[in-house]
Protein backbone atom coordinates (compact mmCIF):
# COMPACT_ATOMS: atom_id res chain seq x y z
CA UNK A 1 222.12 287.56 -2.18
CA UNK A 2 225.41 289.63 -1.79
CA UNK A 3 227.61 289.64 -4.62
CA UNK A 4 230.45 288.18 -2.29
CA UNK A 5 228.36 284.55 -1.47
CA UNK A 6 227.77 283.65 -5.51
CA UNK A 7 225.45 280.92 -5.71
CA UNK A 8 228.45 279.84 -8.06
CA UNK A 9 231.44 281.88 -9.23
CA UNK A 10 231.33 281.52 -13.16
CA UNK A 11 227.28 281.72 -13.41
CA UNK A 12 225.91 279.44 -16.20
CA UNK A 13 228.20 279.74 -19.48
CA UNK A 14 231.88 280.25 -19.36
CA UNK A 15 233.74 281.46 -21.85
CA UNK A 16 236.62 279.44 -23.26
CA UNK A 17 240.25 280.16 -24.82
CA UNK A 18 243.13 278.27 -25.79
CA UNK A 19 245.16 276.89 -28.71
CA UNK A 20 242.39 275.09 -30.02
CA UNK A 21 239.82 277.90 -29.81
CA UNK A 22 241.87 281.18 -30.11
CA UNK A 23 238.92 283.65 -30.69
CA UNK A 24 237.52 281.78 -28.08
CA UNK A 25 234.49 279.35 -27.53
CA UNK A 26 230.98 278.72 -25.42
CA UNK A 27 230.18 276.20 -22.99
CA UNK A 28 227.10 275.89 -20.21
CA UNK A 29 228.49 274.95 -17.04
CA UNK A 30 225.25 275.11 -15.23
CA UNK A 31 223.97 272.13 -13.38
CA UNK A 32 227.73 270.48 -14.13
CA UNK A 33 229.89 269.37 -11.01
CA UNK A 34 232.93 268.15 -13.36
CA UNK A 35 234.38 270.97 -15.13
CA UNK A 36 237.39 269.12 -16.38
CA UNK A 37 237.50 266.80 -19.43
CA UNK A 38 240.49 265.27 -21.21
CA UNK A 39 240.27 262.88 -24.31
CA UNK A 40 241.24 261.55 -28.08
CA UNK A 41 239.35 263.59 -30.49
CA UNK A 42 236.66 261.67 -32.39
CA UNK A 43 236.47 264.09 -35.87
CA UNK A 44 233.50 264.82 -38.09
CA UNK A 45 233.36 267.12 -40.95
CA UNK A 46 229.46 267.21 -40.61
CA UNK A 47 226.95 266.80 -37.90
CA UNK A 48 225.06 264.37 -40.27
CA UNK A 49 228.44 261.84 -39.91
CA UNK A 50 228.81 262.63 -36.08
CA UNK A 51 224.66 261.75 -35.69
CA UNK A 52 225.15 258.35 -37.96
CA UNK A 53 227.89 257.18 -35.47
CA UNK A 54 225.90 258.23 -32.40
CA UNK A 55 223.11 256.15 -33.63
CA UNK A 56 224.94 253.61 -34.44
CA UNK A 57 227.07 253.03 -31.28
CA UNK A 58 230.48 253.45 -32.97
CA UNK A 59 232.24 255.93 -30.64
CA UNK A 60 234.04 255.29 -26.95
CA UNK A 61 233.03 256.39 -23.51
CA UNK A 62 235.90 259.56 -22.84
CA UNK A 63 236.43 260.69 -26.62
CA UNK A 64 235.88 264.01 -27.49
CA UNK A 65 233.17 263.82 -30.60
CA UNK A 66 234.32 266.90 -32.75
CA UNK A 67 232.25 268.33 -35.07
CA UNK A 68 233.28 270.82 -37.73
CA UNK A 69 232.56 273.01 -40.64
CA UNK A 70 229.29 273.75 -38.92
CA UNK A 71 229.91 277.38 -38.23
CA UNK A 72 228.42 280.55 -40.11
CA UNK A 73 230.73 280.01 -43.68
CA UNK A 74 231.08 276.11 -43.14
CA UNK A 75 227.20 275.35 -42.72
CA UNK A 76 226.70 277.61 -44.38
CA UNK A 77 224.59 279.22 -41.28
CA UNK A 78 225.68 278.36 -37.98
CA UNK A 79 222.95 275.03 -37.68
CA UNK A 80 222.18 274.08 -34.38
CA UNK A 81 223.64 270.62 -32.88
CA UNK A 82 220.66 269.29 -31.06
CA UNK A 83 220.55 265.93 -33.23
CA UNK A 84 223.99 264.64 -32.16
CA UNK A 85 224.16 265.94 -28.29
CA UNK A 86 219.97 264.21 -27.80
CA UNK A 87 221.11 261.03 -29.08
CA UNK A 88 224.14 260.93 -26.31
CA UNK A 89 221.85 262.02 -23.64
CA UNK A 90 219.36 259.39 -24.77
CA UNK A 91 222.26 256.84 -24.71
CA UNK A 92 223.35 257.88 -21.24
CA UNK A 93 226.44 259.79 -22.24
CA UNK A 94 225.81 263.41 -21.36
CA UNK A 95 228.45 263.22 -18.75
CA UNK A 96 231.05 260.43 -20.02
CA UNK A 97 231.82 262.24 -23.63
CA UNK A 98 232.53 266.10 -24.35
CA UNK A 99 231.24 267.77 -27.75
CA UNK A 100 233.29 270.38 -29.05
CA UNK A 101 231.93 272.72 -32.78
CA UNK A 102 232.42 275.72 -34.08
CA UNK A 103 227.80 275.15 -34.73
CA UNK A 104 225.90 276.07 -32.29
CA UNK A 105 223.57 274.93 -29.28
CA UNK A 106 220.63 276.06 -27.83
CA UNK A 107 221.12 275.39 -24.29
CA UNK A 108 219.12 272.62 -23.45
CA UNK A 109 222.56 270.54 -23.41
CA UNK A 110 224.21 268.35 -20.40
CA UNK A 111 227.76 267.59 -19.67
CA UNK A 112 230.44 269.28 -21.93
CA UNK A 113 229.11 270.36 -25.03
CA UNK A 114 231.17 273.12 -26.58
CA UNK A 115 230.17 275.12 -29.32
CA UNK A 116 231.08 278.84 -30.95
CA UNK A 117 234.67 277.73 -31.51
CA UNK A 118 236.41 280.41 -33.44
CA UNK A 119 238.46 280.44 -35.68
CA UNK A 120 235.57 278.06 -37.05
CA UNK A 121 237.18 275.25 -39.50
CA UNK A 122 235.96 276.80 -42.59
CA UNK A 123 238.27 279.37 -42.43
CA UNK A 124 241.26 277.07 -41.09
CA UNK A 125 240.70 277.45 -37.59
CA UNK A 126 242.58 274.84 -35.38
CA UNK A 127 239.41 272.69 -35.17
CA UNK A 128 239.55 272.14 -38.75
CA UNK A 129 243.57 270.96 -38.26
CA UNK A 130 242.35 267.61 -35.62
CA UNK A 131 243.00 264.56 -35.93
CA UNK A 132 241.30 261.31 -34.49
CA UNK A 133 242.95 260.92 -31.44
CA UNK A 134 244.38 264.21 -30.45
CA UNK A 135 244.20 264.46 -26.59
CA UNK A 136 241.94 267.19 -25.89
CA UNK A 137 241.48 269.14 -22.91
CA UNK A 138 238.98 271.66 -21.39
CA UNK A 139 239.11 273.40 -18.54
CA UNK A 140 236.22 275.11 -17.54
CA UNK A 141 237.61 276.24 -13.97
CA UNK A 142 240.26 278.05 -15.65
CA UNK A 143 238.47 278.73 -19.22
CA UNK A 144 241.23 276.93 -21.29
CA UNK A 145 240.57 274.64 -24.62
CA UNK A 146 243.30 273.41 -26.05
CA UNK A 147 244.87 270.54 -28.62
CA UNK A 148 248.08 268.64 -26.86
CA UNK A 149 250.04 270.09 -30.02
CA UNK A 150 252.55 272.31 -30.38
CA UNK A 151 252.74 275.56 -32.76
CA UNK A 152 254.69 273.82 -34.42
CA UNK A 153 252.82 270.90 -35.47
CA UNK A 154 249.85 273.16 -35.91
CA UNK A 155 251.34 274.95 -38.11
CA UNK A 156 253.27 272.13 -39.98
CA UNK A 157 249.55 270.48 -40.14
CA UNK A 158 248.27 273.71 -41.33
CA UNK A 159 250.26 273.76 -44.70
CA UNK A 160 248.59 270.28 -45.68
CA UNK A 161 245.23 271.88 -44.82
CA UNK A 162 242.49 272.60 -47.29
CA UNK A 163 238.65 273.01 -47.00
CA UNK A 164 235.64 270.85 -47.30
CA UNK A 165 234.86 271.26 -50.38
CA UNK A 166 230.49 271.81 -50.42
CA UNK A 167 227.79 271.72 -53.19
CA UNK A 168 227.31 275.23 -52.52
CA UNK A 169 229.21 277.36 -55.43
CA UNK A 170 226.39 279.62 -56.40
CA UNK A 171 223.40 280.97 -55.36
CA UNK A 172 222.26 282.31 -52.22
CA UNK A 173 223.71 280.33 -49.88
CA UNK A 174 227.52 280.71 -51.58
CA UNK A 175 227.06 284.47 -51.48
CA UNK A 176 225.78 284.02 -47.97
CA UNK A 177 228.96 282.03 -46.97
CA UNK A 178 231.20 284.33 -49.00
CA UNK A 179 230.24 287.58 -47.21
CA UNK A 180 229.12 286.17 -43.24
CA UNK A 181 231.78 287.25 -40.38
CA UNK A 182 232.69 285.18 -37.40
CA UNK A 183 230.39 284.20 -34.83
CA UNK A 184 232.35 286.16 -32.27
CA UNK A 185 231.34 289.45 -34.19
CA UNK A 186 227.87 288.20 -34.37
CA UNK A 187 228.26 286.21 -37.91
CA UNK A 188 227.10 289.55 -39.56
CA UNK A 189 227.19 289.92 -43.66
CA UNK A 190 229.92 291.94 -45.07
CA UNK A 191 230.64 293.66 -48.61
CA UNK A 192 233.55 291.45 -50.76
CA UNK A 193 232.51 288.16 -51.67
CA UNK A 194 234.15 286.49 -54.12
CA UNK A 195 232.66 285.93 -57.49
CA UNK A 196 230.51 282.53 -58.24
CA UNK A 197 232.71 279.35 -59.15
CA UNK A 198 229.82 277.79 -61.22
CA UNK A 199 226.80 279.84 -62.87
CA UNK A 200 223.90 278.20 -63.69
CA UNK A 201 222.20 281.08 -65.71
CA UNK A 202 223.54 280.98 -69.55
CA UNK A 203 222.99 284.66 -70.07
């Protein structure tokens, strides 16, 4: 087929930038005919919360289910979000919600599931600065993703932010979060983590 007659023009996955995803983010267009979603943010700090209110019914047809501190220092590890996007397909919702993380999928999604958003939240990315009801809004025609926020409030929002705080402060999977990259650079290990809040060895 000549390169001039695509079958489509973006192919598959589109990549994604805006003010809500400034190192930019992932999403799989293919088999889509809507590439345009806008909606209140519905915000998570876990997929295990975001699953819990799938199951149990408790979110709204047009919200934007966010789910954060799922990315390569949050998880730790970069899980996958199968759990959470199954259950809305299973409900009938694949194409009446969008899913935005900075986690990660593993392609067998449907409608507008977003993932590899960078900064992630862990390291206070914008995702991590949402609010329920945020209007969010994706453009996949013209690769945008961002908050209806200014800098301003970002940044007013982002001297009230702090982390999740986690169980992990020592071991391997603290030293794995201390030294992992972003997922943009391929969430490679580094040299310079920081030093163990809690030691459990009395040596």
């Amino acid at each position: 087929r000549p390169a001039d007659r695509p079958i489509t023009v973006t192919g598959g996955v589109v990549g994604l930038k805006g003010n809500l995803a400034p190192e930019g983010a992932i999403v799989k267009v293919a088999g889509m005919s809507n590439l345009r979603f806008s909606g209140p943010a519905r915000c998570f700090d876990r997929e295990d919360d975001a699953f819990e209110a799938v199951q149990n019914k408790t979110y709204k047809e047009g919200e934007v289910i966010v789910i954060r501190y799922e990315g390569p220092r949050g998880g730790p590890g970069m899980r996958e979000m199968l759990s959470t996007t199954a259950a809305l397909t299973g409900q009938g919702m694949g194409g009446k919600i969008a899913l935005i993380t900075d986690g990660r999928f593993s392609g067998a999604t449907r409608g507008f599931c977003i993932g590899h958003v960078g900064p992630e939240a862990a390291v206070g990315g914008p995702i991590g600065l949402l609010r329920d009801g945020d209007i969010i809004e994706i453009d996949a025609v013209a690769g945008t993703l961002n908050v209806k926020l200014t800098d301003a409030e970002l940044s007013e929002r982002r001297t009230k932010w702090a982390p999740r705080e986690t169980n992990h402060t020592s071991g391997a999977l603290w030293k794995y979060a201390q030294q992992v990259g972003p997922a943009s650079a391929g969430a490679v290990t580094h040299p310079g983590s920081a030093r163990e809040r809690q030691c459990y060895a009395d040596i």
